[in-house]
PDB file of N, CA and C in Angstrom:
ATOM      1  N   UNK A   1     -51.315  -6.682  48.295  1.00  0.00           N
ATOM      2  CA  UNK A   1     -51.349  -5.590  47.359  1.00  0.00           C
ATOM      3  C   UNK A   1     -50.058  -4.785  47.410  1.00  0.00           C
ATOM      4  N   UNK A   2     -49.306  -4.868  48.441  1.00  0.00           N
ATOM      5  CA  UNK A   2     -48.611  -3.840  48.804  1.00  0.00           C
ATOM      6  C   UNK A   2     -47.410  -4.563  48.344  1.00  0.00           C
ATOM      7  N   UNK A   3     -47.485  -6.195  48.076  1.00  0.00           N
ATOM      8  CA  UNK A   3     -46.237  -6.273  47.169  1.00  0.00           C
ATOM      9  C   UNK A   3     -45.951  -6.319  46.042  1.00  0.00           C
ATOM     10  N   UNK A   4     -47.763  -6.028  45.307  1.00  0.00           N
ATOM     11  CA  UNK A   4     -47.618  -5.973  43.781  1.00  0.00           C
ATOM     12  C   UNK A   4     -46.751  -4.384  43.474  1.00  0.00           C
ATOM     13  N   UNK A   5     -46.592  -3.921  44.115  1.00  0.00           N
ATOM     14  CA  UNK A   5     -46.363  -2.261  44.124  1.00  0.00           C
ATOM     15  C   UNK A   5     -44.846  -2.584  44.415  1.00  0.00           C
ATOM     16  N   UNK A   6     -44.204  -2.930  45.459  1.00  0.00           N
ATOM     17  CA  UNK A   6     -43.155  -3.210  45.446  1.00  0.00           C
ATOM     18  C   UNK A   6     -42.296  -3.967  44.293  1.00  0.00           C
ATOM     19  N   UNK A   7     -42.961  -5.296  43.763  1.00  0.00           N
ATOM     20  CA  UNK A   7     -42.606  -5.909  42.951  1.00  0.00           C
ATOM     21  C   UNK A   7     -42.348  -5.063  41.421  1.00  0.00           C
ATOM     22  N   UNK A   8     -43.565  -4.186  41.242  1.00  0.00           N
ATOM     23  CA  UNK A   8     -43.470  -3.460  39.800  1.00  0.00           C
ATOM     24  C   UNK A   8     -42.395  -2.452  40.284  1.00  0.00           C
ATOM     25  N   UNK A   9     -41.838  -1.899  41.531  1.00  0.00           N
ATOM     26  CA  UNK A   9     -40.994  -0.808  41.830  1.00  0.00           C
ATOM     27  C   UNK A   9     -39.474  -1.478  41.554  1.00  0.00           C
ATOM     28  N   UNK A  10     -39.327  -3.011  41.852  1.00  0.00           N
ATOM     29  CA  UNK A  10     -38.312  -3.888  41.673  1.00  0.00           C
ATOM     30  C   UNK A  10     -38.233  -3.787  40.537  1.00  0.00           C
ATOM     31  N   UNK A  11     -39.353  -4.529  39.752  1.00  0.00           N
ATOM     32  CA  UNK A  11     -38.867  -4.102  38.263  1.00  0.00           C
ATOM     33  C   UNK A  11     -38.854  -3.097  37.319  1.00  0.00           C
ATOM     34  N   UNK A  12     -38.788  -1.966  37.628  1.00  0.00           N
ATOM     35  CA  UNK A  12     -38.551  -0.793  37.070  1.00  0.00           C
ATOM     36  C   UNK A  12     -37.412  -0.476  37.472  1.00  0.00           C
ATOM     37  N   UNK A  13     -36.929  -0.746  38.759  1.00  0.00           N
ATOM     38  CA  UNK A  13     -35.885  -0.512  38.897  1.00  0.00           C
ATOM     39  C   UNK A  13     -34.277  -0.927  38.296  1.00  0.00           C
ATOM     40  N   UNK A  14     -34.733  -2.509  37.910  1.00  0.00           N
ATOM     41  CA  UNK A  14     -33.977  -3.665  37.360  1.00  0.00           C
ATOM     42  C   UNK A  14     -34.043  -3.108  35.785  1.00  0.00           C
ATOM     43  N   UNK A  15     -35.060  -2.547  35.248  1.00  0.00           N
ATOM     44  CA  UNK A  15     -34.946  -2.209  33.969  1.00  0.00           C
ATOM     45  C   UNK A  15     -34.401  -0.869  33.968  1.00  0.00           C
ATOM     46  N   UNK A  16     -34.326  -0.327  35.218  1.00  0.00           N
ATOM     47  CA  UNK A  16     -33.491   1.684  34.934  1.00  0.00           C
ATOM     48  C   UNK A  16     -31.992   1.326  34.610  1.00  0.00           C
ATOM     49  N   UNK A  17     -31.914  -0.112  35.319  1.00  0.00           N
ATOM     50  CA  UNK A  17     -30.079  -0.565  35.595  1.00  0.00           C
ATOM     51  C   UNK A  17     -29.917  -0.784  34.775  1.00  0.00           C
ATOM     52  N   UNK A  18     -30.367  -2.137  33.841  1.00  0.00           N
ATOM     53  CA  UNK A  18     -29.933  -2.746  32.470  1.00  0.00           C
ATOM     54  C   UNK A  18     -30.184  -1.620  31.512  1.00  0.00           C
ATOM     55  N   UNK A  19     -31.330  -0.471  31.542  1.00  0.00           N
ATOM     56  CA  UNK A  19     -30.836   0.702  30.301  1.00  0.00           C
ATOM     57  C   UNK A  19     -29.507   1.346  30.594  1.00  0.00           C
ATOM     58  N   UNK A  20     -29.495   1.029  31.930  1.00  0.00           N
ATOM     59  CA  UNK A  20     -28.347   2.354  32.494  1.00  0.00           C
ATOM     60  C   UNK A  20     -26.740   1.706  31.280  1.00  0.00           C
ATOM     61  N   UNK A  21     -26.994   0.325  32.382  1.00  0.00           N
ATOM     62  CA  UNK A  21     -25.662  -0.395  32.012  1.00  0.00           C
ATOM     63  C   UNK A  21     -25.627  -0.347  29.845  1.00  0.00           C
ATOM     64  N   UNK A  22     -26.527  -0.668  29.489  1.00  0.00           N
ATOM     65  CA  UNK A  22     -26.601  -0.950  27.993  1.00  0.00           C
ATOM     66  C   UNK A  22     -26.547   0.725  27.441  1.00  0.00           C
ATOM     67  N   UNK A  23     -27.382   1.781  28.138  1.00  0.00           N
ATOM     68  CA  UNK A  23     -26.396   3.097  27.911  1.00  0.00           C
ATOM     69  C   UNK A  23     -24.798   3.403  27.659  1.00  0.00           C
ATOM     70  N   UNK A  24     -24.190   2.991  28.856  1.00  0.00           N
ATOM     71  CA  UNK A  24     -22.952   2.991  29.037  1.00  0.00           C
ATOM     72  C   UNK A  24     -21.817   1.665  28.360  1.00  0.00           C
ATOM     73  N   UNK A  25     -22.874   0.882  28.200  1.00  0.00           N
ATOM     74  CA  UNK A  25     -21.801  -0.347  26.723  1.00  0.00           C
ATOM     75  C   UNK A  25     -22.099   0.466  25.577  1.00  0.00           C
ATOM     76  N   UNK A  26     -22.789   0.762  25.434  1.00  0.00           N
ATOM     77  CA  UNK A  26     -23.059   1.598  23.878  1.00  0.00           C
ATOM     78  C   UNK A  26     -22.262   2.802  23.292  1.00  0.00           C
ATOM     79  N   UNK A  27     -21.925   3.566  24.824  1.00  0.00           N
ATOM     80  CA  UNK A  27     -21.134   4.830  24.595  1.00  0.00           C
ATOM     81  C   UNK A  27     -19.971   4.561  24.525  1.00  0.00           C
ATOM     82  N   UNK A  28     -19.337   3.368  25.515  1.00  0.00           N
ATOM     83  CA  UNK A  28     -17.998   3.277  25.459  1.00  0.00           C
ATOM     84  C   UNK A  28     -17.256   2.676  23.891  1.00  0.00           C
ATOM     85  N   UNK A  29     -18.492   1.434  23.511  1.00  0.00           N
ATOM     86  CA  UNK A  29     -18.408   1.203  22.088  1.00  0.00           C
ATOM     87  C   UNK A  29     -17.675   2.058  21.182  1.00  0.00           C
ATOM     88  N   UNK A  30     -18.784   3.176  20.920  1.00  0.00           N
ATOM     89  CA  UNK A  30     -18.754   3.998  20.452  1.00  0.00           C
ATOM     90  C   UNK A  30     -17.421   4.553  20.372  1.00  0.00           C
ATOM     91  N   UNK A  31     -17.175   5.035  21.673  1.00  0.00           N
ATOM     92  CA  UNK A  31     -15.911   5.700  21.896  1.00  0.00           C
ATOM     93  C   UNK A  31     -14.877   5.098  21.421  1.00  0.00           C
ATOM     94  N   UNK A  32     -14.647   3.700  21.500  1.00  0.00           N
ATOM     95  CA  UNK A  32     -13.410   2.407  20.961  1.00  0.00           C
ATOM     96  C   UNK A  32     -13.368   2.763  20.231  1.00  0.00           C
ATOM     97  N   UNK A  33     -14.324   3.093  19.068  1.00  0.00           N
ATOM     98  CA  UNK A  33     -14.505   2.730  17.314  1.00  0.00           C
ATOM     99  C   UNK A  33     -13.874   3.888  17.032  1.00  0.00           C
ATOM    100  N   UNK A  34     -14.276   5.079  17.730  1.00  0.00           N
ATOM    101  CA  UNK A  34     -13.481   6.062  17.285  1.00  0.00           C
ATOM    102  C   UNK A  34     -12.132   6.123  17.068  1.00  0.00           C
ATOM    103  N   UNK A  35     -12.018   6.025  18.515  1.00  0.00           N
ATOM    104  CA  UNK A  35     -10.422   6.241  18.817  1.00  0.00           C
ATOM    105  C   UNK A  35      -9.383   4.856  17.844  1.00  0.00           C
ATOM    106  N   UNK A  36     -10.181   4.058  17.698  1.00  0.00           N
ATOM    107  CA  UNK A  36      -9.541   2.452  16.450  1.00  0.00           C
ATOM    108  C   UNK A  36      -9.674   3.587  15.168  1.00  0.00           C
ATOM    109  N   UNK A  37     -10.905   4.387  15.060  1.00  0.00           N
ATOM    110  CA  UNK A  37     -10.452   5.000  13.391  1.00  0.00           C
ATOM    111  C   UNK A  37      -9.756   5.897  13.384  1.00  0.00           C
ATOM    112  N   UNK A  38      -9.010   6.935  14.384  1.00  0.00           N
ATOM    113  CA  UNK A  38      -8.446   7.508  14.360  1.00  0.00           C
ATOM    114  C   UNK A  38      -7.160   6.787  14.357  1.00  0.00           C
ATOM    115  N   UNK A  39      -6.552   5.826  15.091  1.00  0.00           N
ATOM    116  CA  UNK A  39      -5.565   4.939  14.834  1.00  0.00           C
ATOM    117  C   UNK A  39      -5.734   4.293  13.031  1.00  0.00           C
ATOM    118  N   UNK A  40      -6.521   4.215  12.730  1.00  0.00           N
ATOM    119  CA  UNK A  40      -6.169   3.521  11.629  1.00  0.00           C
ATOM    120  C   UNK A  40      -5.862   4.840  10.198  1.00  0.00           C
ATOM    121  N   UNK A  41      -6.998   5.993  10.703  1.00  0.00           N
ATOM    122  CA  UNK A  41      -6.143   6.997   9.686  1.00  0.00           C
ATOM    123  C   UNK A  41      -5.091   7.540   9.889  1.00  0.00           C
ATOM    124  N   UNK A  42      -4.624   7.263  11.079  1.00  0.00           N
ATOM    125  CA  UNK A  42      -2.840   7.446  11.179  1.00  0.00           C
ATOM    126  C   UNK A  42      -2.104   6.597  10.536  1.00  0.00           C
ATOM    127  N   UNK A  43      -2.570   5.740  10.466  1.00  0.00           N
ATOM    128  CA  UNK A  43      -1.668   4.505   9.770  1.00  0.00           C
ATOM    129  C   UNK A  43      -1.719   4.692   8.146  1.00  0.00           C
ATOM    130  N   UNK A  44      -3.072   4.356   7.505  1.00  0.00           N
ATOM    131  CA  UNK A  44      -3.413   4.877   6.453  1.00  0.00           C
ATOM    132  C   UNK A  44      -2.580   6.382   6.136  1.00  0.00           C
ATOM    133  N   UNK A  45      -2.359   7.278   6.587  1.00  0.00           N
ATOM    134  CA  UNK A  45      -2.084   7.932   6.099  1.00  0.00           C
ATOM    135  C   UNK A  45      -0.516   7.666   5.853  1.00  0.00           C
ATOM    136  N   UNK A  46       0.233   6.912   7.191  1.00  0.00           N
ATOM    137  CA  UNK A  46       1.570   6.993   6.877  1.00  0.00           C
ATOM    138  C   UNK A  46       1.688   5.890   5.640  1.00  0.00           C
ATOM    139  N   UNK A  47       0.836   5.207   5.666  1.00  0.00           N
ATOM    140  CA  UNK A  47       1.152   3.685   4.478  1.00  0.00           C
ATOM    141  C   UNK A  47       1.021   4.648   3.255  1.00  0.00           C
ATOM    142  N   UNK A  48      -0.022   5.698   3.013  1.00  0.00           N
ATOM    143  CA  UNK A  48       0.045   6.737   1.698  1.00  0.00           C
ATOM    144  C   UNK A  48       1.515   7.622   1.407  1.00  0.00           C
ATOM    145  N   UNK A  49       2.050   8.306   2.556  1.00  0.00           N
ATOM    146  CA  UNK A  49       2.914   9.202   2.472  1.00  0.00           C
ATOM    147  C   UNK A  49       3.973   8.078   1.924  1.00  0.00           C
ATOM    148  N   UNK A  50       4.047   6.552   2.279  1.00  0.00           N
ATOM    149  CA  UNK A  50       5.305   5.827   2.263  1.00  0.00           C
ATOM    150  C   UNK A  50       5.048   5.650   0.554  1.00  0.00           C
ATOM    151  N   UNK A  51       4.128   5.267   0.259  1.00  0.00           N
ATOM    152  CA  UNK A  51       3.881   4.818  -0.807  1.00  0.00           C
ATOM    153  C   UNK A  51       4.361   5.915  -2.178  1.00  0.00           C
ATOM    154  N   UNK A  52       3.727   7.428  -1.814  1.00  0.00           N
ATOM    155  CA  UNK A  52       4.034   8.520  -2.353  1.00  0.00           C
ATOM    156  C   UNK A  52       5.685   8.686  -2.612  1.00  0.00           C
ATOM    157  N   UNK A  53       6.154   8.555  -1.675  1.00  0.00           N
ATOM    158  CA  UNK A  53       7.977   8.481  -1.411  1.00  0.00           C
ATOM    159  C   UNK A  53       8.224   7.819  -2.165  1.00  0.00           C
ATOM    160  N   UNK A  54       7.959   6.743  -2.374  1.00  0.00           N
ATOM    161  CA  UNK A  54       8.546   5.215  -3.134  1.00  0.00           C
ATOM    162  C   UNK A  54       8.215   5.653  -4.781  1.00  0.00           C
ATOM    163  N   UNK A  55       6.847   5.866  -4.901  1.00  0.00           N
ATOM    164  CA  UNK A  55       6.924   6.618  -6.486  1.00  0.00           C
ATOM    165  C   UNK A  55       7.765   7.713  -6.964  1.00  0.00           C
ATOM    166  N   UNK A  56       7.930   8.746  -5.957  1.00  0.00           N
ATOM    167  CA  UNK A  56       8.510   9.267  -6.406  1.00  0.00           C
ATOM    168  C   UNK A  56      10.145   9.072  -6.428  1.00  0.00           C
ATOM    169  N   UNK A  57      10.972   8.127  -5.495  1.00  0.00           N
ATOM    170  CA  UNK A  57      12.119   7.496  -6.103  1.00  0.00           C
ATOM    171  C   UNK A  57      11.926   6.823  -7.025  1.00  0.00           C
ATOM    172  N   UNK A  58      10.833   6.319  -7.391  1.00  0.00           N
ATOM    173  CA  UNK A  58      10.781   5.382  -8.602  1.00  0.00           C
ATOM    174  C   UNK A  58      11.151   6.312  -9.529  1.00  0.00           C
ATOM    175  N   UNK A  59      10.263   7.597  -9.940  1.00  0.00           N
ATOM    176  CA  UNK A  59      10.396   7.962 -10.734  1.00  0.00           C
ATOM    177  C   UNK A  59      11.736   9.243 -10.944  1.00  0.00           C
ATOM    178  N   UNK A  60      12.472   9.124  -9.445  1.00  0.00           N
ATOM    179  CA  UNK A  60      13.691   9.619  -9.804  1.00  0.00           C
ATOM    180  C   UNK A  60      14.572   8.847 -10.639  1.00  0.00           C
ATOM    181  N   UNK A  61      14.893   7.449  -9.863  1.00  0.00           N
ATOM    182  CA  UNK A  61      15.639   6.749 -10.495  1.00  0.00           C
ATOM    183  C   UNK A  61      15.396   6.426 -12.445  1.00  0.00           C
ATOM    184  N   UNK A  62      14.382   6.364 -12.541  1.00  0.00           N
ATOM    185  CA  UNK A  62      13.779   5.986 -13.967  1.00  0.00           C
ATOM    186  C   UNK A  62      14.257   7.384 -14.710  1.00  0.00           C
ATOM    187  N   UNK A  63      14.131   8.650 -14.194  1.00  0.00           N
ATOM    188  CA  UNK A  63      15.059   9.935 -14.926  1.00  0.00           C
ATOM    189  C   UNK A  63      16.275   9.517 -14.777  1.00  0.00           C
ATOM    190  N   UNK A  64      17.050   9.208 -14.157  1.00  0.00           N
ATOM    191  CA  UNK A  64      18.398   9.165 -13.933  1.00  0.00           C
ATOM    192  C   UNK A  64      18.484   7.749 -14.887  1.00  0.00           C
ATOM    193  N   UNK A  65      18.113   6.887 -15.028  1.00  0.00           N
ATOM    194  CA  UNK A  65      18.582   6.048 -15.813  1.00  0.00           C
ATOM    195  C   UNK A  65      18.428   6.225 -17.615  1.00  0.00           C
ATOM    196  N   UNK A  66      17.319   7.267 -17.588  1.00  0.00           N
ATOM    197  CA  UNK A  66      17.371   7.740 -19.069  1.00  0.00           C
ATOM    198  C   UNK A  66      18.384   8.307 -18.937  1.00  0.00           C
ATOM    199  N   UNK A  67      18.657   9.669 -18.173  1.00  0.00           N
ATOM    200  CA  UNK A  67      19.978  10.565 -18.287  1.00  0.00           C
ATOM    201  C   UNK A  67      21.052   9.882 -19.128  1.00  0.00           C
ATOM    202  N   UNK A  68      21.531   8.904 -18.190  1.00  0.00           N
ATOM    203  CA  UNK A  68      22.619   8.267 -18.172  1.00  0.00           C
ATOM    204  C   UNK A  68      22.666   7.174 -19.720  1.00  0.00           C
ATOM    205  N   UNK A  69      21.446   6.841 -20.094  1.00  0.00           N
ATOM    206  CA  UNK A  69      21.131   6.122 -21.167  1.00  0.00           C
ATOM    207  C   UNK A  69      21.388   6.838 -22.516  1.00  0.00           C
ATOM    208  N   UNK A  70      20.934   8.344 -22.417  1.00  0.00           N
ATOM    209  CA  UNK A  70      20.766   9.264 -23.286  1.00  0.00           C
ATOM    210  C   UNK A  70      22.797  10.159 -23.512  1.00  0.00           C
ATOM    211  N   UNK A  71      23.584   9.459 -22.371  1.00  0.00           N
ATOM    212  CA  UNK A  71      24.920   9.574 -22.938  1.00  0.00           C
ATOM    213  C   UNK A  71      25.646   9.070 -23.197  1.00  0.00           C
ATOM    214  N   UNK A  72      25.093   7.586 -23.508  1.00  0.00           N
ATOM    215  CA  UNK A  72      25.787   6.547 -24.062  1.00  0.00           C
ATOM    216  C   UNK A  72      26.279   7.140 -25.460  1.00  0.00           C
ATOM    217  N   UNK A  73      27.040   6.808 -26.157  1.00  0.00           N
ATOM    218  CA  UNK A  73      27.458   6.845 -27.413  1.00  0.00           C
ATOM    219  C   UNK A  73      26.352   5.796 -28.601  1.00  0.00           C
ATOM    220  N   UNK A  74      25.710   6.093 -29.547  1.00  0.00           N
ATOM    221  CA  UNK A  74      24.757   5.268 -30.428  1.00  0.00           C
ATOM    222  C   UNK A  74      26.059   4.313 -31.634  1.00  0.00           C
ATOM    223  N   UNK A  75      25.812   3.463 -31.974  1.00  0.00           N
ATOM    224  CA  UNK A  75      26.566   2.898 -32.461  1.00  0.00           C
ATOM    225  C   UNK A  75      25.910   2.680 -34.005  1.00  0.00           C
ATOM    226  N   UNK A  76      26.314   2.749 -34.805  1.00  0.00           N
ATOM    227  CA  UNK A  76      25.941   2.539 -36.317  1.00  0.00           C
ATOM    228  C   UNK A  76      25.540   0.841 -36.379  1.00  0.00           C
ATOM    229  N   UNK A  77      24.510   1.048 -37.123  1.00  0.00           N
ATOM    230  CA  UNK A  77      23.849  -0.634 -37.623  1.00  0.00           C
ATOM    231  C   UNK A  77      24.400  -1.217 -38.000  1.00  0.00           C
ATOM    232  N   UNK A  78      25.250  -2.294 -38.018  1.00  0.00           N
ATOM    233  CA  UNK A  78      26.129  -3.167 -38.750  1.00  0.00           C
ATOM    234  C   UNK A  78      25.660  -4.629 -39.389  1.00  0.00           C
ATOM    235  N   UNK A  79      25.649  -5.261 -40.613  1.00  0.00           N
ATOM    236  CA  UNK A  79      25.519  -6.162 -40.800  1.00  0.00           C
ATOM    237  C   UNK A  79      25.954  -7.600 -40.228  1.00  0.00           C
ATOM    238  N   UNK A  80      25.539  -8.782 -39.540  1.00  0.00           N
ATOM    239  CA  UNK A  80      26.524  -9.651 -39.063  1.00  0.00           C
ATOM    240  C   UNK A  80      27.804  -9.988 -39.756  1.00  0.00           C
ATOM    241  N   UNK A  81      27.499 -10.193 -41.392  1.00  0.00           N
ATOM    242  CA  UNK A  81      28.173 -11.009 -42.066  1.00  0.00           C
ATOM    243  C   UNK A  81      29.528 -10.070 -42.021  1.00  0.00           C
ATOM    244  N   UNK A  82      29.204  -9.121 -41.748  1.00  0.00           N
ATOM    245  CA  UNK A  82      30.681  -8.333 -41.984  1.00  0.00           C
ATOM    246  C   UNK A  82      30.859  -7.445 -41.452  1.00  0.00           C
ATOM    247  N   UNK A  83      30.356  -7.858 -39.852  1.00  0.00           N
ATOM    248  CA  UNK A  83      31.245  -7.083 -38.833  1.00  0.00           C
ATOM    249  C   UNK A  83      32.378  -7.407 -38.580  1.00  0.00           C
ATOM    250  N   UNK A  84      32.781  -6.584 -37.711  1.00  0.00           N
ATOM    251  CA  UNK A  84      34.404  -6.596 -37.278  1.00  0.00           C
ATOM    252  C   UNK A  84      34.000  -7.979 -35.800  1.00  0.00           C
ATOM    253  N   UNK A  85      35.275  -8.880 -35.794  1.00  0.00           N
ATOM    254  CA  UNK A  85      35.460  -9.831 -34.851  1.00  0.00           C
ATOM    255  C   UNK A  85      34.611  -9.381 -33.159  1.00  0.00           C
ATOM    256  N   UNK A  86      36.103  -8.115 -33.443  1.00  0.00           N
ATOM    257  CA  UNK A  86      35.572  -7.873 -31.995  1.00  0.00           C
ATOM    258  C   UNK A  86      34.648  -6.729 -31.207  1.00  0.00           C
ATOM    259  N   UNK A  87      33.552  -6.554 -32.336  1.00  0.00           N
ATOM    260  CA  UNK A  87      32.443  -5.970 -32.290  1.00  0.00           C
ATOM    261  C   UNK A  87      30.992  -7.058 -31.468  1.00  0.00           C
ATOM    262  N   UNK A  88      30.387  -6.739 -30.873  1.00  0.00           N
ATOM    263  CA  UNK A  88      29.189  -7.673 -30.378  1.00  0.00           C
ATOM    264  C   UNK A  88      28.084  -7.817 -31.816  1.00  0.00           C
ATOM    265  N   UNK A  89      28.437  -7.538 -32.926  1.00  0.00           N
ATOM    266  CA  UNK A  89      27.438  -8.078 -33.678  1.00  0.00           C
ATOM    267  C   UNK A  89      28.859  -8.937 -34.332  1.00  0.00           C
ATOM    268  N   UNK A  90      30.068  -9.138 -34.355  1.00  0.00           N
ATOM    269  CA  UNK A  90      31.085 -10.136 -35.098  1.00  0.00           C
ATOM    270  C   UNK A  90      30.607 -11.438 -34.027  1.00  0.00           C
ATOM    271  N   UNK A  91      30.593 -10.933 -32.726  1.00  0.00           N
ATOM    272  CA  UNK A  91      30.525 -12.437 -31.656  1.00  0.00           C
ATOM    273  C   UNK A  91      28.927 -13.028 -32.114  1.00  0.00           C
ATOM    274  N   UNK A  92      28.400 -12.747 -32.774  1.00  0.00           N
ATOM    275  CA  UNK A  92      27.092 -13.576 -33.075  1.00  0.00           C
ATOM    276  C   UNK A  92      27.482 -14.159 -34.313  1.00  0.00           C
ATOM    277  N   UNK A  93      28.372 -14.339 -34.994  1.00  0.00           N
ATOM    278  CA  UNK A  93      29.015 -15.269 -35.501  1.00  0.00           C
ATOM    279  C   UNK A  93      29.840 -16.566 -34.942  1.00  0.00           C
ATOM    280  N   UNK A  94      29.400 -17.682 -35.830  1.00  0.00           N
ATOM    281  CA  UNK A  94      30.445 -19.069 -34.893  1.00  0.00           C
ATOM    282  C   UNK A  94      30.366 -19.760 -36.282  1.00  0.00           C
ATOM    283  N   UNK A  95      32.261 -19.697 -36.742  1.00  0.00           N
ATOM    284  CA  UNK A  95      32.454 -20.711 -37.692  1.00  0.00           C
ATOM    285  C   UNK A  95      31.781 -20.256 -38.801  1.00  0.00           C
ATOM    286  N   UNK A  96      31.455 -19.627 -39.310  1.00  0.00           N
ATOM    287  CA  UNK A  96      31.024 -18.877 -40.678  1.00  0.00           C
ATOM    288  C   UNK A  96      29.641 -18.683 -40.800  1.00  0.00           C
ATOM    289  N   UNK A  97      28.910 -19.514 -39.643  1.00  0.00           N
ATOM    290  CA  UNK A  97      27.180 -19.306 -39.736  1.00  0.00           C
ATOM    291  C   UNK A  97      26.767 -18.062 -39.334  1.00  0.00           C
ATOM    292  N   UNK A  98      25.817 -17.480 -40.187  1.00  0.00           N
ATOM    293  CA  UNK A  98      25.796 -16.054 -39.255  1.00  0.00           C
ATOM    294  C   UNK A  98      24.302 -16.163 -39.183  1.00  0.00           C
ATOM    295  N   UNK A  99      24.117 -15.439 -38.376  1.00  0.00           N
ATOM    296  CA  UNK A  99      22.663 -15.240 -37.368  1.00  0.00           C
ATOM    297  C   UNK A  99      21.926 -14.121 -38.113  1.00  0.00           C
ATOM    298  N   UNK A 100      20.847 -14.248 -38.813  1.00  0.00           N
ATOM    299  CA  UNK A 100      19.939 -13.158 -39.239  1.00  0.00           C
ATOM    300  C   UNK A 100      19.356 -12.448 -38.233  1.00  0.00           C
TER     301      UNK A 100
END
Protein backbone atom coordinates (compact mmCIF):
# COMPACT_ATOMS: atom_id res chain seq x y z
CA UNK A 1 0.00 0.00 0.00
CA UNK A 2 2.63 2.19 0.97
CA UNK A 3 3.96 2.09 -2.56
CA UNK A 4 0.79 2.91 -4.22
CA UNK A 5 1.21 6.30 -2.28
CA UNK A 6 4.67 6.67 -3.18
CA UNK A 7 4.14 5.77 -6.75
CA UNK A 8 1.07 8.43 -7.18
CA UNK A 9 3.66 10.98 -5.16
CA UNK A 10 6.26 9.98 -8.15
CA UNK A 11 3.82 10.81 -10.46
CA UNK A 12 2.66 14.00 -9.47
CA UNK A 13 5.77 14.87 -9.07
CA UNK A 14 6.95 13.93 -12.77
CA UNK A 15 3.86 15.86 -13.91
CA UNK A 16 4.77 19.26 -11.51
CA UNK A 17 8.25 18.96 -13.72
CA UNK A 18 6.92 18.50 -17.27
CA UNK A 19 4.21 21.56 -16.40
CA UNK A 20 7.12 23.27 -14.87
CA UNK A 21 9.46 22.65 -17.89
CA UNK A 22 6.42 23.25 -20.67
CA UNK A 23 5.70 26.54 -18.42
CA UNK A 24 9.06 27.76 -19.06
CA UNK A 25 9.22 26.59 -23.11
CA UNK A 26 6.14 28.55 -23.47
CA UNK A 27 7.40 31.77 -21.81
CA UNK A 28 10.65 31.80 -23.37
CA UNK A 29 8.72 31.24 -26.80
CA UNK A 30 6.90 33.86 -26.16
CA UNK A 31 9.61 36.07 -25.27
CA UNK A 32 11.64 35.10 -28.86
CA UNK A 33 8.53 36.17 -30.80
CA UNK A 34 8.63 39.29 -29.26
CA UNK A 35 11.87 40.39 -29.29
CA UNK A 36 11.89 38.76 -33.54
CA UNK A 37 8.82 41.43 -33.82
CA UNK A 38 10.44 44.03 -32.45
CA UNK A 39 13.47 43.29 -34.78
CA UNK A 40 11.36 43.08 -37.63
CA UNK A 41 9.49 46.54 -36.95
CA UNK A 42 12.85 47.98 -36.95
CA UNK A 43 13.50 46.80 -40.14
CA UNK A 44 10.08 47.46 -41.56
CA UNK A 45 10.26 50.64 -40.53
CA UNK A 46 13.74 51.44 -41.98
CA UNK A 47 12.64 49.55 -45.46
CA UNK A 48 9.49 52.42 -45.17
CA UNK A 49 11.66 55.49 -44.31
CA UNK A 50 14.07 54.12 -47.40
CA UNK A 51 11.32 53.77 -49.59
CA UNK A 52 9.75 57.32 -48.55
CA UNK A 53 13.36 58.91 -49.47
CA UNK A 54 13.42 57.29 -52.84
CA UNK A 55 9.86 58.83 -53.72
CA UNK A 56 10.60 61.66 -52.73
CA UNK A 57 13.92 61.97 -54.99
CA UNK A 58 11.81 60.58 -57.47
CA UNK A 59 9.70 63.20 -57.29
CA UNK A 60 12.46 65.80 -56.96
CA UNK A 61 14.13 64.79 -59.91
CA UNK A 62 10.75 64.56 -62.07
CA UNK A 63 10.36 68.65 -60.92
CA UNK A 64 13.68 69.34 -62.00
CA UNK A 65 13.32 67.70 -65.23
CA UNK A 66 10.08 69.64 -66.04
CA UNK A 67 11.98 72.85 -64.86
CA UNK A 68 14.56 72.34 -67.18
CA UNK A 69 12.04 71.04 -69.96
CA UNK A 70 9.83 74.11 -69.45
CA UNK A 71 13.18 76.29 -70.67
CA UNK A 72 13.79 74.78 -73.59
CA UNK A 73 12.99 77.11 -76.43
CA UNK A 74 9.40 75.65 -78.42
CA UNK A 75 10.05 75.47 -81.96
CA UNK A 76 7.31 76.32 -84.64
CA UNK A 77 5.56 73.28 -86.60
CA UNK A 78 7.15 72.87 -89.79
CA UNK A 79 6.05 70.99 -92.76
CA UNK A 80 8.58 68.12 -94.00
CA UNK A 81 8.31 69.01 -97.56
CA UNK A 82 9.75 72.32 -96.92
CA UNK A 83 11.83 72.40 -94.19
CA UNK A 84 15.11 73.78 -94.06
CA UNK A 85 18.05 70.87 -94.68
CA UNK A 86 19.46 71.39 -91.56
CA UNK A 87 16.49 71.42 -89.40
CA UNK A 88 15.48 67.74 -87.78
CA UNK A 89 12.22 67.79 -89.64
CA UNK A 90 14.59 68.54 -93.30
CA UNK A 91 16.71 65.17 -92.02
CA UNK A 92 13.43 63.10 -92.33
CA UNK A 93 13.79 63.64 -95.80
CA UNK A 94 16.04 61.16 -98.18
CA UNK A 95 16.23 61.93 -101.91
CA UNK A 96 12.95 63.77 -102.36
CA UNK A 97 10.64 61.16 -100.43
CA UNK A 98 9.20 62.83 -97.63
CA UNK A 99 7.77 61.19 -94.58
CA UNK A 100 4.11 62.16 -93.59
Amino acid sequence: MKWLIKLKLFALALLGLLATIATAALYWRNQGKAAQKAVDAAREAEVNAQAAQETIHAHEVRNEVQAENAKLPGAPAQAVATADPATAAGKLRDGGWVRD
